[in-house]
Protein backbone atom coordinates (compact mmCIF):
# COMPACT_ATOMS: atom_id res chain seq x y z
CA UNK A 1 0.00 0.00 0.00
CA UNK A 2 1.08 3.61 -1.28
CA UNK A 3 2.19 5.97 1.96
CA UNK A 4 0.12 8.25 0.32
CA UNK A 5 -3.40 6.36 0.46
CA UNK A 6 -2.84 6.82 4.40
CA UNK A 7 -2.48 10.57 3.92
CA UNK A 8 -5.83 12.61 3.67
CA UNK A 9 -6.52 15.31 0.65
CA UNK A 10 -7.20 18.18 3.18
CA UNK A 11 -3.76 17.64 5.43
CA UNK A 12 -2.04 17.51 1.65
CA UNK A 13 -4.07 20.93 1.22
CA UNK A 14 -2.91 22.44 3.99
CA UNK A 15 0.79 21.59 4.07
CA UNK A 16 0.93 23.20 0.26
CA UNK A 17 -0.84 26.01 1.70
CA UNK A 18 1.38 26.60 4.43
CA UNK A 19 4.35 26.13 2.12
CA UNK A 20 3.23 28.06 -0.89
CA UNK A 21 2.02 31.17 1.56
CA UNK A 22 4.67 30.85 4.20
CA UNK A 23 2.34 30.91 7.06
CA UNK A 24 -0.15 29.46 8.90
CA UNK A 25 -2.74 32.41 9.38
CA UNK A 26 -2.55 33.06 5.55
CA UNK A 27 -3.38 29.39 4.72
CA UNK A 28 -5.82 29.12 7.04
CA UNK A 29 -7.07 32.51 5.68
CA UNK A 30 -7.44 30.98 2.19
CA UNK A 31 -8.24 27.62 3.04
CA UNK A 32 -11.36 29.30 5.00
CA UNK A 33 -10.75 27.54 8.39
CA UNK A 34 -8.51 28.55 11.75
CA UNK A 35 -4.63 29.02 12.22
CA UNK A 36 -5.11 25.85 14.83
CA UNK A 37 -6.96 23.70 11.98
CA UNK A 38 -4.36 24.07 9.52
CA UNK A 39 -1.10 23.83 12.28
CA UNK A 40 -3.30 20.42 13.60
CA UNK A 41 -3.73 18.83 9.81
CA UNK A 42 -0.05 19.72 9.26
CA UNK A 43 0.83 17.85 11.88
CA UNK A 44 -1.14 15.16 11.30
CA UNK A 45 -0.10 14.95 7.58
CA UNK A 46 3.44 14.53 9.23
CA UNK A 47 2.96 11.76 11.34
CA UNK A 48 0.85 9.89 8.30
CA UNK A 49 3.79 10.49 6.04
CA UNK A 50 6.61 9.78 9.22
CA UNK A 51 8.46 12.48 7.74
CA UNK A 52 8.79 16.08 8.90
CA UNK A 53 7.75 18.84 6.64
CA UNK A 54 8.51 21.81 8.84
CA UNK A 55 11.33 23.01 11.58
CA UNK A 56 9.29 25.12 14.37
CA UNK A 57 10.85 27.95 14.75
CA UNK A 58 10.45 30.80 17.01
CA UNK A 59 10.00 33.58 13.42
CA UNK A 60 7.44 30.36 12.86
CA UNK A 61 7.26 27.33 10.36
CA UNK A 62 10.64 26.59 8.28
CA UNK A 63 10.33 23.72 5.37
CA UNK A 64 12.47 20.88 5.93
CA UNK A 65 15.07 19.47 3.15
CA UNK A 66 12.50 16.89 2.72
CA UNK A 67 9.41 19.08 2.84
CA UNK A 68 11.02 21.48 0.09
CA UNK A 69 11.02 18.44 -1.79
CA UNK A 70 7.74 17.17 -1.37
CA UNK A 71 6.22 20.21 -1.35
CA UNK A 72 7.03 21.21 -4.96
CA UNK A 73 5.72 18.35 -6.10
CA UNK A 74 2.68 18.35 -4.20
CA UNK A 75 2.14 21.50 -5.72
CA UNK A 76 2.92 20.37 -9.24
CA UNK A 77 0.09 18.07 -8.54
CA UNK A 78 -2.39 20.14 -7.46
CA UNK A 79 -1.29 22.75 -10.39
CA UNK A 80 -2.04 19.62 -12.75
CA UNK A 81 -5.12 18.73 -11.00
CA UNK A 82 -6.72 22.63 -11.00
CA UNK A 83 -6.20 22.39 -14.66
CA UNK A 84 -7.66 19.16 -15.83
């Protein structure tokens, strides 16, 4: 089974969001829900994957080497999927 069928589409949302915007007030701002319910699926989209996305930080959330990675390509993906 594909690590990714464990993962759910909204924590995938919100950890693009995050990463793409650079915080967690302005993806929760465009994702239409609170600071805390984007910071909780980003975290939970962490542990599904058993990989860590972001460094907390006291300026706030810094992408890992891995979630630079992963991130683009989520992205990619979600570019593709907006346009099919």
């Amino acid at each position: 089974m594909s690590i990714l069928n464990r993962v759910h589409l909204n924590g995938l949302r919100a950890v693009e969001t995050v990463a793409r915007l650079g915080s967690l007030s302005a993806a929760a701002s465009e994702l239409n829900v609170s600071a805390s319910a984007v910071s909780q699926q980003v975290k939970r989209t962490e542990e599904q994957l058993g990989q860590a996305l972001f460094e907390r930080t006291a300026s706030g959330l810094v992408l890992t080497e891995f979630g630079n990675v992963f991130t683009a390509r989520l992205g990619a993906g979600f570019r593709e999927l907006a346009q099919a």
